[in-house]
PDB file of N, CA and C in Angstrom:
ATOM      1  N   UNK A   1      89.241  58.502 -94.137  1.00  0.00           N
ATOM      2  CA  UNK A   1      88.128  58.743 -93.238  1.00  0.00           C
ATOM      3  C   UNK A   1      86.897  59.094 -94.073  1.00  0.00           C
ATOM      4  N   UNK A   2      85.555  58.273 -93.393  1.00  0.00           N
ATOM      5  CA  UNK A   2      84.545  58.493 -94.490  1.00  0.00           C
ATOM      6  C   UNK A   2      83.843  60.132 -93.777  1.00  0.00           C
ATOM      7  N   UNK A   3      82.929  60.625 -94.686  1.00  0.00           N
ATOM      8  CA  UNK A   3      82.617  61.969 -94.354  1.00  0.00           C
ATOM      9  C   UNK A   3      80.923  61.000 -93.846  1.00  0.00           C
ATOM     10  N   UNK A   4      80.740  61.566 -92.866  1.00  0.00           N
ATOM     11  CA  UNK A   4      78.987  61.081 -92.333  1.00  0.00           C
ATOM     12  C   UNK A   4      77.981  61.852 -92.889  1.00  0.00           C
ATOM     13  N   UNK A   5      77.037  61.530 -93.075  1.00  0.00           N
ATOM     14  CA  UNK A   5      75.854  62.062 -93.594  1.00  0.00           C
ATOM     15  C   UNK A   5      74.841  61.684 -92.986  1.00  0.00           C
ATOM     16  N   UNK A   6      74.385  63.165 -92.000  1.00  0.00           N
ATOM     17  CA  UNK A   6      73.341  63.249 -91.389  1.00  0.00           C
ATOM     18  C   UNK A   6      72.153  63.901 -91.778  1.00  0.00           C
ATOM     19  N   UNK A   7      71.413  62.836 -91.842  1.00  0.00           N
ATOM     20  CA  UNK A   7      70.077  63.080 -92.098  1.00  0.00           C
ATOM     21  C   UNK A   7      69.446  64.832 -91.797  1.00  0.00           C
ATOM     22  N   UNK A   8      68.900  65.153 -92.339  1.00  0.00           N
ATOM     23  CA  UNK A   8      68.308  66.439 -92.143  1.00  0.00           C
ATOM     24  C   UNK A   8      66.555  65.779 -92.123  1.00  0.00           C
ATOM     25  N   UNK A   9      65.788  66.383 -90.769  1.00  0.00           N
ATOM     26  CA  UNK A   9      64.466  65.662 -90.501  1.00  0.00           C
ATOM     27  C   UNK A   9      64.014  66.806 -91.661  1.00  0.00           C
ATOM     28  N   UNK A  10      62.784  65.974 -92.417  1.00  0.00           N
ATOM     29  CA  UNK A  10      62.517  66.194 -93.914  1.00  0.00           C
ATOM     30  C   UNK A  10      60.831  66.197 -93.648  1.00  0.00           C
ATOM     31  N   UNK A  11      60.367  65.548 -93.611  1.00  0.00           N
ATOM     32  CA  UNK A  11      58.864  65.195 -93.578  1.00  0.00           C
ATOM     33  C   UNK A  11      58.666  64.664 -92.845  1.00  0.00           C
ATOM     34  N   UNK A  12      57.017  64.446 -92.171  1.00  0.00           N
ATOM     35  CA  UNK A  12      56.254  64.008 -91.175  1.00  0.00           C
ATOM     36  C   UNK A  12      55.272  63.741 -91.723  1.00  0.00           C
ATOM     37  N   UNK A  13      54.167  62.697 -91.441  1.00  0.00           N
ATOM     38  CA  UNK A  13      52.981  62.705 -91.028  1.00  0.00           C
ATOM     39  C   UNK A  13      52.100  62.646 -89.547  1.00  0.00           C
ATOM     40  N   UNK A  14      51.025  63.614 -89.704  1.00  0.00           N
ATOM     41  CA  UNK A  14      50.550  63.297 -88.140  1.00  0.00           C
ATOM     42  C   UNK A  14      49.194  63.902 -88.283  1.00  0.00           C
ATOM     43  N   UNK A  15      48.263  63.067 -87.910  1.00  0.00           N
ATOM     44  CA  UNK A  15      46.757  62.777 -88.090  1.00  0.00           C
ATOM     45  C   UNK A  15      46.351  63.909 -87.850  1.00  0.00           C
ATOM     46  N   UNK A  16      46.837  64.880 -87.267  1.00  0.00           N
ATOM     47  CA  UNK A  16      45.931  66.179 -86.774  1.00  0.00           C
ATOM     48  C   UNK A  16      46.436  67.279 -87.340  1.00  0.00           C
ATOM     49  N   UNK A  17      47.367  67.357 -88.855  1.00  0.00           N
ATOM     50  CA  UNK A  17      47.911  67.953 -89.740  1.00  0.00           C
ATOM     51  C   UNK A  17      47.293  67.257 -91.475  1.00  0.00           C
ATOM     52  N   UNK A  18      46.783  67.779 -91.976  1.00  0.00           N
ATOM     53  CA  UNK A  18      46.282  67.839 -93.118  1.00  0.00           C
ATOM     54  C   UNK A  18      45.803  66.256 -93.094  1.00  0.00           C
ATOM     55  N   UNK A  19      45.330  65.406 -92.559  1.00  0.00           N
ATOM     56  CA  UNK A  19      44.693  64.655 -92.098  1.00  0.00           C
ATOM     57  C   UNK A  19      45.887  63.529 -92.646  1.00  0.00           C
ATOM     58  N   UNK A  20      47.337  63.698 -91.949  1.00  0.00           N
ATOM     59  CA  UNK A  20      48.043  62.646 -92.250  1.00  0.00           C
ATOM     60  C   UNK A  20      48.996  62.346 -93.731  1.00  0.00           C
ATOM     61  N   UNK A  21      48.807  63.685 -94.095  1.00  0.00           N
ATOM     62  CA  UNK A  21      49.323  63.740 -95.397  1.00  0.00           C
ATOM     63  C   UNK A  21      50.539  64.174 -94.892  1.00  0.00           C
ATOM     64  N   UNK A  22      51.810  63.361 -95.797  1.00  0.00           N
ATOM     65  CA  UNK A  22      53.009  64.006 -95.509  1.00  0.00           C
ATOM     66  C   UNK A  22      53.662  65.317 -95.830  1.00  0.00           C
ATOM     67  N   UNK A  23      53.944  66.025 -94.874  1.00  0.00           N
ATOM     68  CA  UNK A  23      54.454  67.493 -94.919  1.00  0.00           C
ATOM     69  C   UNK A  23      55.697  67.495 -94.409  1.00  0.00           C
ATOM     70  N   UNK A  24      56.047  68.816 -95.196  1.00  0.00           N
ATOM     71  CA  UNK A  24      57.794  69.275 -94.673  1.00  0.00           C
ATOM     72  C   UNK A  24      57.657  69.610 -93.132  1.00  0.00           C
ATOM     73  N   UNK A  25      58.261  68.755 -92.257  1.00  0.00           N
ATOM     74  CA  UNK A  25      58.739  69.686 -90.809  1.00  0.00           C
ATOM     75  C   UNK A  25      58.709  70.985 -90.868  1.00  0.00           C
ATOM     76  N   UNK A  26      57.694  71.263 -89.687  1.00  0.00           N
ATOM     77  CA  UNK A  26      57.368  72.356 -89.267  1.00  0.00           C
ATOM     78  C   UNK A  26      56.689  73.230 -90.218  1.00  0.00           C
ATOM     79  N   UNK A  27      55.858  72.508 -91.237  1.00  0.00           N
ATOM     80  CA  UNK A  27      55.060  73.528 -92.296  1.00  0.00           C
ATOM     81  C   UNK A  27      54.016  72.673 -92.542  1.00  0.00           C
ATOM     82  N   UNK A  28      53.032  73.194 -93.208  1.00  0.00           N
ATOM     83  CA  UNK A  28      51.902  72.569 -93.525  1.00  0.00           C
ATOM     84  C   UNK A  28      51.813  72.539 -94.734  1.00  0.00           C
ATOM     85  N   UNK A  29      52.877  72.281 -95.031  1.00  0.00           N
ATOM     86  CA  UNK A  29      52.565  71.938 -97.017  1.00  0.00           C
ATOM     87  C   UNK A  29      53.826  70.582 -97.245  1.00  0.00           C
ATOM     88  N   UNK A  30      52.488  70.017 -98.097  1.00  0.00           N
ATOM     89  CA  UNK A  30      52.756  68.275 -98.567  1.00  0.00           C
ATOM     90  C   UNK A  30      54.104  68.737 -99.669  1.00  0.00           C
ATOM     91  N   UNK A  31      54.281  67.400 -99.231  1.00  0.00           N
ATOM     92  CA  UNK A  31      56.012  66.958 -99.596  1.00  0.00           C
ATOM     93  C   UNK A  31      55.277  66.816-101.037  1.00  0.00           C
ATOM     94  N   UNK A  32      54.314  66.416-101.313  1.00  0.00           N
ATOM     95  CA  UNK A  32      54.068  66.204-103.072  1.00  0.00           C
ATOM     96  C   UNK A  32      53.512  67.621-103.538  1.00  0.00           C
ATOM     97  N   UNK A  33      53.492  68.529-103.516  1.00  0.00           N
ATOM     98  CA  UNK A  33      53.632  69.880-103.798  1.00  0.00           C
ATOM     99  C   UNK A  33      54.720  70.091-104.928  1.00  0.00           C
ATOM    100  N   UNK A  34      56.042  69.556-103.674  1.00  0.00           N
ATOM    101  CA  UNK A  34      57.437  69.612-104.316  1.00  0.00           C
ATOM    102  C   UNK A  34      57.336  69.171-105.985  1.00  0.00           C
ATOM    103  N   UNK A  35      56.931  67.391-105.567  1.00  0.00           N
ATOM    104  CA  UNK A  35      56.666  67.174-106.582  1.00  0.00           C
ATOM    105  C   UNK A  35      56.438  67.435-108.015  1.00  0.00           C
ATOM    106  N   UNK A  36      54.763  68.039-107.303  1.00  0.00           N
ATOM    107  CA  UNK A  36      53.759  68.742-108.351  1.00  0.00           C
ATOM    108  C   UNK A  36      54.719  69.622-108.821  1.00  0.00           C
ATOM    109  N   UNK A  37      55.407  70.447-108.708  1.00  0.00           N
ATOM    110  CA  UNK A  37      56.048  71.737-108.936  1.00  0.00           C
ATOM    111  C   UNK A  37      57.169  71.144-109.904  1.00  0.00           C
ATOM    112  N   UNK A  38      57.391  70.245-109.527  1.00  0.00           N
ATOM    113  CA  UNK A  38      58.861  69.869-110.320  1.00  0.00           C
ATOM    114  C   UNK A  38      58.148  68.929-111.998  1.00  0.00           C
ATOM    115  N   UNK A  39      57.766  68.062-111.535  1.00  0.00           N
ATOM    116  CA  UNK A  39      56.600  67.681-112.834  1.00  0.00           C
ATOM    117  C   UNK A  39      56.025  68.707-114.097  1.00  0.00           C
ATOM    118  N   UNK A  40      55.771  69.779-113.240  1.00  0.00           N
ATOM    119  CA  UNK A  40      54.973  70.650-114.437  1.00  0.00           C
ATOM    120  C   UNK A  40      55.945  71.516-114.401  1.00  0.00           C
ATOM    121  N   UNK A  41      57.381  71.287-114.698  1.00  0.00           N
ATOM    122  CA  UNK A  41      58.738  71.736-115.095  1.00  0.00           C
ATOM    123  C   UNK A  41      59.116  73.159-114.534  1.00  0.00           C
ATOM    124  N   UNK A  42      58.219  73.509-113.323  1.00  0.00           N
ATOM    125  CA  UNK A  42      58.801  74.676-112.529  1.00  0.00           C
ATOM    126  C   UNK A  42      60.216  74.197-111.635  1.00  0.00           C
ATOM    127  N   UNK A  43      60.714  75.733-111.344  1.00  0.00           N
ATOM    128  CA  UNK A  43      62.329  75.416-110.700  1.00  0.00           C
ATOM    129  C   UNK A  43      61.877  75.242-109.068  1.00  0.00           C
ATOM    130  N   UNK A  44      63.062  74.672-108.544  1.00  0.00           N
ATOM    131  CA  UNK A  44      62.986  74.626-106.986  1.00  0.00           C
ATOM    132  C   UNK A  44      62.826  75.675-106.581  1.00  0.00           C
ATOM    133  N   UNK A  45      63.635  76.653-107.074  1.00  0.00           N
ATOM    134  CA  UNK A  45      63.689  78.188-106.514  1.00  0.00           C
ATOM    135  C   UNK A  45      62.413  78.429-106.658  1.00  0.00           C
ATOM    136  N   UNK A  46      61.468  78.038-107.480  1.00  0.00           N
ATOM    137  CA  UNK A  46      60.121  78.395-107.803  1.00  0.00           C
ATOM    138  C   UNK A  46      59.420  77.972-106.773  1.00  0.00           C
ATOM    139  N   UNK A  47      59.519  76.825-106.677  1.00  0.00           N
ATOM    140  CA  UNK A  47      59.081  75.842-105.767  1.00  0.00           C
ATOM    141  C   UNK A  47      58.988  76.817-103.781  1.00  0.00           C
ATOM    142  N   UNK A  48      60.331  77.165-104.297  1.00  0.00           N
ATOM    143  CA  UNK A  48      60.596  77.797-102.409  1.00  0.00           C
ATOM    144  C   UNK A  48      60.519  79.565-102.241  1.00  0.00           C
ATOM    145  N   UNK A  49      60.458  79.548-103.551  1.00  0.00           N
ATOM    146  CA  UNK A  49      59.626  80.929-103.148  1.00  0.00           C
ATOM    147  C   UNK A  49      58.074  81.468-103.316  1.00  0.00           C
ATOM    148  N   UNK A  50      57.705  80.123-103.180  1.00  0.00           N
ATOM    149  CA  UNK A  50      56.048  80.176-102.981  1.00  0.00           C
ATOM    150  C   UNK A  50      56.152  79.754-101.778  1.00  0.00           C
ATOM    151  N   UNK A  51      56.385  78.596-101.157  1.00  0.00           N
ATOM    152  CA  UNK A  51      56.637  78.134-100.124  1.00  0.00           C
ATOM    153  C   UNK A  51      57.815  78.363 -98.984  1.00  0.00           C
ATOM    154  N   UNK A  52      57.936  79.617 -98.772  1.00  0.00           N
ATOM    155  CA  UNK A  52      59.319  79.970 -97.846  1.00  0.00           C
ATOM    156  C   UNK A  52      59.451  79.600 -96.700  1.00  0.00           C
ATOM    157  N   UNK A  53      57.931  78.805 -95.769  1.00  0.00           N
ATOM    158  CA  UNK A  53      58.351  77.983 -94.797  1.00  0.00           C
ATOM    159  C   UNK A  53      59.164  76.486 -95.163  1.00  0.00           C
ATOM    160  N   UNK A  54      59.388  75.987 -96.336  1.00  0.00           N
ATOM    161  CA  UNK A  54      60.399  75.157 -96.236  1.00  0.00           C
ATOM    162  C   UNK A  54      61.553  75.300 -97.016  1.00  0.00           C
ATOM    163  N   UNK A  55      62.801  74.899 -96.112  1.00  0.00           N
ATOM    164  CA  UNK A  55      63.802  75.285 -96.107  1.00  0.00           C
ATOM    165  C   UNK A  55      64.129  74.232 -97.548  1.00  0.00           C
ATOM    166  N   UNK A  56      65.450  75.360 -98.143  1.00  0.00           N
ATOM    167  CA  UNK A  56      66.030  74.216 -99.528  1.00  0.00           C
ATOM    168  C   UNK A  56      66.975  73.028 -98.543  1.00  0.00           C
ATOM    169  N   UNK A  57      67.296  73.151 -97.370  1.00  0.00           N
ATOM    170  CA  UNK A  57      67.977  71.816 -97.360  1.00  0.00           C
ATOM    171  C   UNK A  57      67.198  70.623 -97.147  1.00  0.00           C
ATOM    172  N   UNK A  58      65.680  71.182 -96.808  1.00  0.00           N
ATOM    173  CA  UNK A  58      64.498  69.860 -96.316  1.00  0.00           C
ATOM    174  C   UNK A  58      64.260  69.344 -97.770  1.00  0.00           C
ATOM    175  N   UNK A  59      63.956  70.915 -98.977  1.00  0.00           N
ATOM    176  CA  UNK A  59      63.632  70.299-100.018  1.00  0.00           C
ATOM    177  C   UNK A  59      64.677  69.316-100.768  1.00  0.00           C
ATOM    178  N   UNK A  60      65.818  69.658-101.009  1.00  0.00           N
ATOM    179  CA  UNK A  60      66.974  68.574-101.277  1.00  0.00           C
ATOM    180  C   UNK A  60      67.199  67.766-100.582  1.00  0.00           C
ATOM    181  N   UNK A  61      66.895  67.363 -99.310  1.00  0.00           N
ATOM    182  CA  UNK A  61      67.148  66.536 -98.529  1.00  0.00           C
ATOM    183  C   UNK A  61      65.902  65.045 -99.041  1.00  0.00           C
ATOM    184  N   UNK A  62      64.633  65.503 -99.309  1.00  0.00           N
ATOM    185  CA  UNK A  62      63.823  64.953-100.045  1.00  0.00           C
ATOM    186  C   UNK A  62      63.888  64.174-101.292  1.00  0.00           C
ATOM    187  N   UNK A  63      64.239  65.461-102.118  1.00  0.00           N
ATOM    188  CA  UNK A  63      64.577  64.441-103.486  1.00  0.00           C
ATOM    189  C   UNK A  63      65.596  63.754-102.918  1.00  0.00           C
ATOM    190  N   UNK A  64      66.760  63.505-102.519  1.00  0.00           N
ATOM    191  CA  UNK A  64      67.917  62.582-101.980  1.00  0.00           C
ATOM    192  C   UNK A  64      67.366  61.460-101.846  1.00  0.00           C
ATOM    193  N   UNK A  65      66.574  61.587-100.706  1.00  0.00           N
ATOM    194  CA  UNK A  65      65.948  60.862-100.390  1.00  0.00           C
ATOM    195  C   UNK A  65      65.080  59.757-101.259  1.00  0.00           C
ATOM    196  N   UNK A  66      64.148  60.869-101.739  1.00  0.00           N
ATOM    197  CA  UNK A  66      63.134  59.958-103.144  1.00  0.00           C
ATOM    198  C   UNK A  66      64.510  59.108-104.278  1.00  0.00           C
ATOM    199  N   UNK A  67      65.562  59.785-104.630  1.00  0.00           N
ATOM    200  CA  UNK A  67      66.613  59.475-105.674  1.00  0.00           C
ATOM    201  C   UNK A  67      67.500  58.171-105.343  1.00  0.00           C
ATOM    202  N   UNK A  68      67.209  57.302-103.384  1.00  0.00           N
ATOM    203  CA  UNK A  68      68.034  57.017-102.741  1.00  0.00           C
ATOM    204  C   UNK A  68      67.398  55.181-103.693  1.00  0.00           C
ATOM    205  N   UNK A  69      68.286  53.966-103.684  1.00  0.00           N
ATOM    206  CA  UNK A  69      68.047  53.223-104.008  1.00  0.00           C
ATOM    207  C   UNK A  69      66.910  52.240-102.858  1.00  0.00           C
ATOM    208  N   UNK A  70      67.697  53.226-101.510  1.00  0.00           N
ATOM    209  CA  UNK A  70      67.000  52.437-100.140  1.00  0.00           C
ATOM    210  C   UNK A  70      65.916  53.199 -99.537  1.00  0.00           C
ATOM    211  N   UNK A  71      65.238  54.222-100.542  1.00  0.00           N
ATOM    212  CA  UNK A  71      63.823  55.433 -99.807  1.00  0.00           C
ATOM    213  C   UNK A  71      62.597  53.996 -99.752  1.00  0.00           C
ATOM    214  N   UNK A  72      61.864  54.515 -98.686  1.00  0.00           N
ATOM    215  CA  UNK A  72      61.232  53.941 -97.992  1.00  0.00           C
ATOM    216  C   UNK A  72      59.736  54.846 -98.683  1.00  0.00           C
ATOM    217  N   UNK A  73      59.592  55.558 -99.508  1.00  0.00           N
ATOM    218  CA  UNK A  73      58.507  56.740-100.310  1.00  0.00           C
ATOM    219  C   UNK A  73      57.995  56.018-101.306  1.00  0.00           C
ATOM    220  N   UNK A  74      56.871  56.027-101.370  1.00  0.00           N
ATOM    221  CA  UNK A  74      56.039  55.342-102.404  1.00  0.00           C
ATOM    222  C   UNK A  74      55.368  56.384-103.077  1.00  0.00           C
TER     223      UNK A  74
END
């Protein structure tokens, strides 16, 4: 039996939130933050304890996502 893997809702865009820039569900901070943070070799934990409105499973759910052969993220 295969184990399912359900999506955890991760990011949004919506025109009347940082003018359409993609953000973590239910927060107002851009999914490229994450990024930024991880680039200039800070930790996730770093990452989410600046940002404690998003949750570590949105943030891992993200990179997954970005890491996936089939992400739809440019």
């Amino acid at each position: 039996m295969m184990n399912a893997i359900i999506p955890i809702p991760t990011v949004h865009s919506d025109p009347d939130i940082l003018g359409g820039t993609p953000v973590f569900i239910g927060t107002r901070v851009p999914m490229k933050t994450l990024l930024d943070y991880l680039e200039a070799g800070d930790s996730l934990n770093e990452f989410l304890d600046h940002f404690p409105s998003v949750s570590r499973e949105q943030a891992i759910a993200l990179l997954a996502m970005i890491r996936s052969p089939h992400n739809n993220v440019d």
